[in-house]
C-alpha atoms as a PDB file:
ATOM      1  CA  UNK A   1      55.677  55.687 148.524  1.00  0.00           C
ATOM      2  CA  UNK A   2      57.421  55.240 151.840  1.00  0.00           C
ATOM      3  CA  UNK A   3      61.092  55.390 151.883  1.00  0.00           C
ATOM      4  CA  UNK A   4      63.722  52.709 152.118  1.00  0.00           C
ATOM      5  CA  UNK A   5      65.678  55.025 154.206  1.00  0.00           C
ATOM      6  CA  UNK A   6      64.991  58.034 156.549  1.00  0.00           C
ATOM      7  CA  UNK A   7      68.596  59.716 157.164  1.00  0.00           C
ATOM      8  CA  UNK A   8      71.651  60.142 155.655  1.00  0.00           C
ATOM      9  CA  UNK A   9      75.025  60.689 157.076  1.00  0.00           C
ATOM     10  CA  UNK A  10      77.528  62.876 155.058  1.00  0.00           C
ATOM     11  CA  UNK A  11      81.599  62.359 155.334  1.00  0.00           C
ATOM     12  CA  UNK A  12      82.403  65.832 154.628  1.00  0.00           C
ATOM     13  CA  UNK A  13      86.171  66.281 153.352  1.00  0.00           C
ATOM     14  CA  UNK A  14      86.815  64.492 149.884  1.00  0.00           C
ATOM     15  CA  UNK A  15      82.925  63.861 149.746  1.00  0.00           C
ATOM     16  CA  UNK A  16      81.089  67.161 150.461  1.00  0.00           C
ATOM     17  CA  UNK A  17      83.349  69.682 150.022  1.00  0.00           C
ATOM     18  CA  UNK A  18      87.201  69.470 148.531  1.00  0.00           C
ATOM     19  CA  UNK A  19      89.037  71.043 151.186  1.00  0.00           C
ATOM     20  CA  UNK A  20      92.614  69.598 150.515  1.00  0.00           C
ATOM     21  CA  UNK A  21      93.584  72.975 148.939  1.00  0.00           C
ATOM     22  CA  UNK A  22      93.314  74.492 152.677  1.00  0.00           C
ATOM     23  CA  UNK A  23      94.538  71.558 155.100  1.00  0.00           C
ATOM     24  CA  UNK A  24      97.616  71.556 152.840  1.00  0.00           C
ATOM     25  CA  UNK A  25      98.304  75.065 153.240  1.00  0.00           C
ATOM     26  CA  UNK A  26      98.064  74.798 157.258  1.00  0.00           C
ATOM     27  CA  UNK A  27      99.915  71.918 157.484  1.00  0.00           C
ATOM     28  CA  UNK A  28     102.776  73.233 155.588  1.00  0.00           C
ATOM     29  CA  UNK A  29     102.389  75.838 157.456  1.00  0.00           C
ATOM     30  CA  UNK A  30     103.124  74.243 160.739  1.00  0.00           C
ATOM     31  CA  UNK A  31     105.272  71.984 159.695  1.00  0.00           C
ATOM     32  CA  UNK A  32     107.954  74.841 158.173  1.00  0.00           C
ATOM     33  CA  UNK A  33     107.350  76.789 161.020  1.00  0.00           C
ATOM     34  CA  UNK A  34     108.855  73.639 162.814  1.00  0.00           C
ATOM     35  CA  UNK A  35     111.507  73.078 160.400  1.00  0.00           C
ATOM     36  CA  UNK A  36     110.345  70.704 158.637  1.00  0.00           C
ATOM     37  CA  UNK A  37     109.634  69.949 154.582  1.00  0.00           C
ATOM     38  CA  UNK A  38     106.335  70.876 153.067  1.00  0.00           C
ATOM     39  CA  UNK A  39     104.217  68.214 151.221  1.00  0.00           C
ATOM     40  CA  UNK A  40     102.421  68.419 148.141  1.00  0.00           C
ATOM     41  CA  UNK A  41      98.087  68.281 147.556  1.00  0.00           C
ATOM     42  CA  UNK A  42      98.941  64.814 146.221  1.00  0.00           C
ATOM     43  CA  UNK A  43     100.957  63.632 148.541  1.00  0.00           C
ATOM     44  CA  UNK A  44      98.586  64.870 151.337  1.00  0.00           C
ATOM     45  CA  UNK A  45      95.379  62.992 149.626  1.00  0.00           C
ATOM     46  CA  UNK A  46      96.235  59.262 151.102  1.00  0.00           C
ATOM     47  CA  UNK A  47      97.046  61.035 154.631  1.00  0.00           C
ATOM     48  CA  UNK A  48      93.416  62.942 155.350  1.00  0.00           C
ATOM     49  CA  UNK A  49      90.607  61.317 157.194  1.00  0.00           C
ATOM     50  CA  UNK A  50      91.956  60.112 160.229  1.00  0.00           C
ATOM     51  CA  UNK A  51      92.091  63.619 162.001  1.00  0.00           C
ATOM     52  CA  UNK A  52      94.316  65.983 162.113  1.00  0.00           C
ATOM     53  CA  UNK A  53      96.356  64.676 164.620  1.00  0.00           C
ATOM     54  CA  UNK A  54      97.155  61.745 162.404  1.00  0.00           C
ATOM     55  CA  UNK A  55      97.633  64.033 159.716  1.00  0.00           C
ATOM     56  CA  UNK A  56     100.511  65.715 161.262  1.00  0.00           C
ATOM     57  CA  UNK A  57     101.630  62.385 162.216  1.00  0.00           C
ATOM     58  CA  UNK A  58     101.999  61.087 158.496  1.00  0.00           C
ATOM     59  CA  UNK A  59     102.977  64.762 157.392  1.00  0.00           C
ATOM     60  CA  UNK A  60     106.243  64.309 159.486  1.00  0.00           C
ATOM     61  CA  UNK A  61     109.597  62.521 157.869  1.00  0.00           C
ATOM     62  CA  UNK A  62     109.451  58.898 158.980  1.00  0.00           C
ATOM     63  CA  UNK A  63     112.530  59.372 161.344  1.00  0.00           C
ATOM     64  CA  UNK A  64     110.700  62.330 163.257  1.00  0.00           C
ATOM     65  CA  UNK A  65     107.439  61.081 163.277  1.00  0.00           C
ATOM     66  CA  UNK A  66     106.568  60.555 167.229  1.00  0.00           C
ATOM     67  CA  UNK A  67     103.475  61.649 169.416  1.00  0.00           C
ATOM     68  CA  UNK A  68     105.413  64.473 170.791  1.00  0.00           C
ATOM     69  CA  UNK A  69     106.316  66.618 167.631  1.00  0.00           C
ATOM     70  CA  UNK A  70     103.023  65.823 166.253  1.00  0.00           C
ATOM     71  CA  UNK A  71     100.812  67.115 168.794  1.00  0.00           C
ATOM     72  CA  UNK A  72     103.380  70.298 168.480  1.00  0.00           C
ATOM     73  CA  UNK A  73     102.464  70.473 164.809  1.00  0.00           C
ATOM     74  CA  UNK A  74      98.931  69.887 165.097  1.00  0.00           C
ATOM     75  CA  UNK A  75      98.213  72.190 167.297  1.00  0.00           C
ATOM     76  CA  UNK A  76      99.440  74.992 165.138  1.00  0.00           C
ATOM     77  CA  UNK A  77      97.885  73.319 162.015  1.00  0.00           C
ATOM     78  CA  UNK A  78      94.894  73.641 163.778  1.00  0.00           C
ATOM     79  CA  UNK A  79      95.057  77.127 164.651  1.00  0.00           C
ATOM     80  CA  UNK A  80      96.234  78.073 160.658  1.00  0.00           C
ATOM     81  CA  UNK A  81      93.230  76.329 159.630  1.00  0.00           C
ATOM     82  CA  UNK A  82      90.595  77.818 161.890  1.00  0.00           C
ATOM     83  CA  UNK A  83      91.997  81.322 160.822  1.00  0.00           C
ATOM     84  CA  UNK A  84      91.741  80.688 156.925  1.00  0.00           C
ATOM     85  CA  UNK A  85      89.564  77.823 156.259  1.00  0.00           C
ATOM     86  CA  UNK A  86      87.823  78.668 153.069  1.00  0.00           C
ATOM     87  CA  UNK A  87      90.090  79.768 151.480  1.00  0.00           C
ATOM     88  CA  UNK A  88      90.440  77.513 148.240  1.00  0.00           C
ATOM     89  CA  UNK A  89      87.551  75.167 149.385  1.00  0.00           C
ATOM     90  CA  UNK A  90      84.382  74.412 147.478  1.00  0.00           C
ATOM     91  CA  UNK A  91      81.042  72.247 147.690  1.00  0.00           C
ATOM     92  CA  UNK A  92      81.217  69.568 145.129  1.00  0.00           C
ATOM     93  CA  UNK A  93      79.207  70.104 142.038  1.00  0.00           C
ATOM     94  CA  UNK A  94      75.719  68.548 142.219  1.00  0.00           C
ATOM     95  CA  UNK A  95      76.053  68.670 146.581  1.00  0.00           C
ATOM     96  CA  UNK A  96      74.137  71.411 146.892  1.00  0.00           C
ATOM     97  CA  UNK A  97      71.416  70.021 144.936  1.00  0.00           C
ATOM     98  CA  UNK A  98      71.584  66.465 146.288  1.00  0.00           C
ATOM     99  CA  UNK A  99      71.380  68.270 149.981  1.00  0.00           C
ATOM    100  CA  UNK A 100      68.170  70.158 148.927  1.00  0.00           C
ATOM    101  CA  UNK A 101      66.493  67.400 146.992  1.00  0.00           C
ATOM    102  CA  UNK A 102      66.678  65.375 150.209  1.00  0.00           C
ATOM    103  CA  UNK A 103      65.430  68.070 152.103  1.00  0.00           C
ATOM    104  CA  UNK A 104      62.802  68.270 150.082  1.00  0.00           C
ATOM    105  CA  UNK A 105      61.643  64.396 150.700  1.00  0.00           C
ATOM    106  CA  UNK A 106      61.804  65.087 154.538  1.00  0.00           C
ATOM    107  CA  UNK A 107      64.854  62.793 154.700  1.00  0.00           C
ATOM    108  CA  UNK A 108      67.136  63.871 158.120  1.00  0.00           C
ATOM    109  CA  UNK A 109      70.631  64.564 157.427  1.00  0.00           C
ATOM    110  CA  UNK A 110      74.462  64.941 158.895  1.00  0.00           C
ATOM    111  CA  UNK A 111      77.949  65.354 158.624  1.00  0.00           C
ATOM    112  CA  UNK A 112      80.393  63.324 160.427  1.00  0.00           C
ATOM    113  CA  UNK A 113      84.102  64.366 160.236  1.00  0.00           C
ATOM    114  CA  UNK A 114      87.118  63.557 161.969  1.00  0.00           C
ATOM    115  CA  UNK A 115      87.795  67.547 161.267  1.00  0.00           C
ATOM    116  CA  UNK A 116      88.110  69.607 164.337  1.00  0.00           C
ATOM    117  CA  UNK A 117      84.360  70.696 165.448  1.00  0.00           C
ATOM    118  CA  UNK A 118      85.329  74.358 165.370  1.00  0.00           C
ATOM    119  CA  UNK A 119      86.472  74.736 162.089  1.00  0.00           C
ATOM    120  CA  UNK A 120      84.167  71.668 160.191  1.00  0.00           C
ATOM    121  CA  UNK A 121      81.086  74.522 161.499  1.00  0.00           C
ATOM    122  CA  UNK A 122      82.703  77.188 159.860  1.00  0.00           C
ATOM    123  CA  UNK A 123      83.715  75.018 156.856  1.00  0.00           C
ATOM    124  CA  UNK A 124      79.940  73.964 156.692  1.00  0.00           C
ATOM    125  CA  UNK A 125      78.115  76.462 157.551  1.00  0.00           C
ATOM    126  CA  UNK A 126      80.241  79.033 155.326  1.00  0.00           C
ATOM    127  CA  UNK A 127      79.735  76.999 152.276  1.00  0.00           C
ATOM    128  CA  UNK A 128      76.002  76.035 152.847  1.00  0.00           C
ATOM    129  CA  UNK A 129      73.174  78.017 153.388  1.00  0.00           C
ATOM    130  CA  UNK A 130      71.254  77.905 157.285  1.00  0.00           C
ATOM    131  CA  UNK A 131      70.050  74.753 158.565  1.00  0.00           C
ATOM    132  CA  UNK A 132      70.688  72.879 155.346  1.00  0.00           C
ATOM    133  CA  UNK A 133      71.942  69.932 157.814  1.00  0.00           C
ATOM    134  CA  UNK A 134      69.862  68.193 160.824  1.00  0.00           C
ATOM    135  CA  UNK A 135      73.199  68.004 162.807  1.00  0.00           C
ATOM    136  CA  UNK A 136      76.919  68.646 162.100  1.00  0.00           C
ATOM    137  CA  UNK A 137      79.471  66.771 164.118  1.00  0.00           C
ATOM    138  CA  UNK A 138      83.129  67.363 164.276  1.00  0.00           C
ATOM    139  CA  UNK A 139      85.981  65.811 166.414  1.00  0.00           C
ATOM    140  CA  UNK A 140      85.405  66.724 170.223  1.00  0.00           C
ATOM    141  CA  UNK A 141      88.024  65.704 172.460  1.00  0.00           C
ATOM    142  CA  UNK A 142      87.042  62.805 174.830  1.00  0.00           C
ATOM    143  CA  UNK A 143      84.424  61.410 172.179  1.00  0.00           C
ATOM    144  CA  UNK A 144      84.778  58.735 169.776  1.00  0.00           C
ATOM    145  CA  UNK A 145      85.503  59.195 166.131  1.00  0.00           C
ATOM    146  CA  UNK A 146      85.670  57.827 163.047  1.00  0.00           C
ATOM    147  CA  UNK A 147      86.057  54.770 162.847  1.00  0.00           C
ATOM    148  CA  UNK A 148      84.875  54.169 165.900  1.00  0.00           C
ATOM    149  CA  UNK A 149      80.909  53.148 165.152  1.00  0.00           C
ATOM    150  CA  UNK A 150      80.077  55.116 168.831  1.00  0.00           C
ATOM    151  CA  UNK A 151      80.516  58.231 167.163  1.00  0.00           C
ATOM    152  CA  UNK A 152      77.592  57.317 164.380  1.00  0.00           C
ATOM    153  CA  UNK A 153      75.134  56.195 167.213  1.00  0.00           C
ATOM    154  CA  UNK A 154      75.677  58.679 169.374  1.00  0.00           C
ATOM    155  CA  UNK A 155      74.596  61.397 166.132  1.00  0.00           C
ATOM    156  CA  UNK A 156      71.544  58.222 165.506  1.00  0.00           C
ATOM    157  CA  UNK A 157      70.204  58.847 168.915  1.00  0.00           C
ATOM    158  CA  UNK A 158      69.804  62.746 167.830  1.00  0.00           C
ATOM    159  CA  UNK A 159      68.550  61.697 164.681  1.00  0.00           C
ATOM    160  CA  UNK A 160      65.955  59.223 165.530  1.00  0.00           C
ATOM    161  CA  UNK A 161      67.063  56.947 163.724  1.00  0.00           C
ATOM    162  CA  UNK A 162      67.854  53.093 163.622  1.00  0.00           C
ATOM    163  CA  UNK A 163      71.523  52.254 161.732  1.00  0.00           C
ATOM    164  CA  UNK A 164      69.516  50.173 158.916  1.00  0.00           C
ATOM    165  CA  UNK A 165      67.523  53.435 158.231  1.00  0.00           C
ATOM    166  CA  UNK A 166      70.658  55.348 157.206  1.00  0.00           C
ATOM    167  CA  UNK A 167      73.223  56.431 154.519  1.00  0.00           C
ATOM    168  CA  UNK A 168      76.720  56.619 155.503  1.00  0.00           C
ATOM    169  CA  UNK A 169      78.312  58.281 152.261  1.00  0.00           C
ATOM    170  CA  UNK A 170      81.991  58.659 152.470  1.00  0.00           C
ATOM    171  CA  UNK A 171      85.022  58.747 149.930  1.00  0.00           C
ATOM    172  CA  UNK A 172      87.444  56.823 152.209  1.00  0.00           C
ATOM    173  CA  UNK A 173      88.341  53.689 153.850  1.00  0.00           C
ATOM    174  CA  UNK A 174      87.797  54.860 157.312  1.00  0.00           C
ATOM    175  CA  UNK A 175      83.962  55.709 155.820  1.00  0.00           C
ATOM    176  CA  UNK A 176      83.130  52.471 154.995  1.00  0.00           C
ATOM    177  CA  UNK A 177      84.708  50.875 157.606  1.00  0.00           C
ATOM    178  CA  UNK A 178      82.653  52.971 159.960  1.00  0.00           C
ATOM    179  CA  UNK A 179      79.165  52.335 158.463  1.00  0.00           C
ATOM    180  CA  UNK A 180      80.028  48.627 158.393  1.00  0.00           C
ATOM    181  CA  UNK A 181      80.875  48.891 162.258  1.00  0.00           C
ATOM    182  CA  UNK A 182      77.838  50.945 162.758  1.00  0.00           C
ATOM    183  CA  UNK A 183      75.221  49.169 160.673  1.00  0.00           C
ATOM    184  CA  UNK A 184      74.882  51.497 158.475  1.00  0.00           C
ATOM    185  CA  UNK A 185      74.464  51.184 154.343  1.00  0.00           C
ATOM    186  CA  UNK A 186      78.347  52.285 153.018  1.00  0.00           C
ATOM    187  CA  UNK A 187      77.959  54.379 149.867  1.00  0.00           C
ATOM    188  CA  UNK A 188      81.472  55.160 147.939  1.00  0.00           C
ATOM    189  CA  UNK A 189      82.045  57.895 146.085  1.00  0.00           C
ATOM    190  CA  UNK A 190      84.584  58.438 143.554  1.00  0.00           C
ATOM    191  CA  UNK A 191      85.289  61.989 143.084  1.00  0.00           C
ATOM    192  CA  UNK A 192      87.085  62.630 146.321  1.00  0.00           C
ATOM    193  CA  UNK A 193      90.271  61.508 148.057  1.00  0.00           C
ATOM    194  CA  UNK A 194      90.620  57.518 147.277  1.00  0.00           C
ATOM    195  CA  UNK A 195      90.326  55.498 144.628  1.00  0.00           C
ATOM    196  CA  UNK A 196      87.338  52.703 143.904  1.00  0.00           C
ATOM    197  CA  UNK A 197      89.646  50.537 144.751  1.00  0.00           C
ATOM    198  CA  UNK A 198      90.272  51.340 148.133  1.00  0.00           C
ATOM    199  CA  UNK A 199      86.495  51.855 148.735  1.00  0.00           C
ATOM    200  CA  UNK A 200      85.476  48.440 147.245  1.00  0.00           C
ATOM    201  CA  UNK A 201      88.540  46.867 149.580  1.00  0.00           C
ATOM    202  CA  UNK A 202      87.004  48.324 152.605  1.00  0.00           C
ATOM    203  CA  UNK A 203      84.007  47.481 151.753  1.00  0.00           C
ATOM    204  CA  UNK A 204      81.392  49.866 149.855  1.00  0.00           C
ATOM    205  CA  UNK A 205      78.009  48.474 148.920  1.00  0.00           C
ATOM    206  CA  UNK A 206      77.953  50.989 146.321  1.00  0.00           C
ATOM    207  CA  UNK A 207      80.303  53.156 144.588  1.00  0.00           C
ATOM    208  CA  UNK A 208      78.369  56.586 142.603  1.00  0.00           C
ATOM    209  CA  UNK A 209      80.128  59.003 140.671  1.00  0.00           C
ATOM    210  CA  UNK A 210      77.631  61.765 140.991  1.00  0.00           C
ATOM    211  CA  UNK A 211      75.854  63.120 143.592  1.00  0.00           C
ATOM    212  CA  UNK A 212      72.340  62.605 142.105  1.00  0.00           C
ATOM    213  CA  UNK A 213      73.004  58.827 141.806  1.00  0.00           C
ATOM    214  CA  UNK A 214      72.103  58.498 145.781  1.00  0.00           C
ATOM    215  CA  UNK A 215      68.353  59.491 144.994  1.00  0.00           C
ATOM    216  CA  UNK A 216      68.357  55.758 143.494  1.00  0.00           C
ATOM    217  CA  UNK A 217      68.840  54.111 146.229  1.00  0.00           C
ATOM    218  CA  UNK A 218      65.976  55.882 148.072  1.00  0.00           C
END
């Protein structure tokens, strides 16, 4: 039987892998090293996804929240989280499985995050076994991100694939908006960051609540 779909692209933080546990502790990090109030795992869960940059950004108190102090605090969030990034972190039950299963049925896959590219490798390829993805893509400086649909065709072009032949799974706004943008089928999920809310709002196709569910839609 020939497959609906050939690829599948993978968000990774809040849909993967929860890695909130260790972007919290580097942020506060940087940001008390800077003198300024640490946040809570909560509080950080409706600020991820944008990159870090943005994370520091929201992370700030409004009144100090400018470009300048940001980029001071991301930079040594950054650094704190390439040092120690698997620390609390762990692979979503039923991922692993999921990941093989499609492996198994020949189907290409990726991650796309807004993460920094150094430390979404390490993040990835510390929690997964060897070549378990096709490609893994992480923020690079001078190339488009999420939710910029560039950044999914450029990964496409290594993939061989059209948009219509993919997955874009996600657990956030900026996911869905990005598979819309790219042509891609958005598929919620609703263990991670955001609520099914915020996924149907932005406009999910489909919203699973385990891992296994995507095999249905194959």
């Amino acid at each position: 039987m020939k497959l609906k779909y050939k690829g599948i692209i993978f968000d990774c933080d809040g849909t993967l892998i929860d890695t909130l546990g260790d972007i919290s502790v580097s942020m506060n990090k940087a940001l008390k090293l800077h003198g300024f109030p640490e946040l809570t795992n909560d509080e950080y869960k409706d600020k991820v996804g944008w990159g870090i940059k943005r994370l520091a950004f929201l992370s700030l108190p409004e009144e100090k929240r400018n470009m300048e102090t940001a980029t001071l605090v991301d930079g040594d969030a950054i650094n704190f989280y390439t040092e120690e990034p698997l620390i609390t972190s762990f692979v979503y039950p039923g991922i692993l499985e999921l990941v093989i299963t499609l492996k198994g049925k020949k189907l290409k896959t990726a991650v796309l995050t807004n993460k920094p590219n150094v430390p979404a490798q390490l993040v990835i390829n510390g929690l997964f076994p060897p070549n378990t993805f096709n490609f893994v893509r992480g923020e690079i400086k001078g190339k488009p991100r999420k939710p910029d649909p560039a950044c999914v065709w450029d990964l496409l072009v290594n993939m061989n694939l059209t948009p219509a032949e993919v997955i874009f799974v996600g657990d956030s706004e900026i996911d869905m908006e990005t598979a819309l943008a790219a042509g891609c089928f958005p598929l919620g999920v609703s263990w991670g960051y955001r609520s099914r809310e915020t996924l149907e709002n932005a406009g999910a196709k489909r919203i699973i609540d385990k891992p296994a569910e995507l095999l249905e839609l194959l």
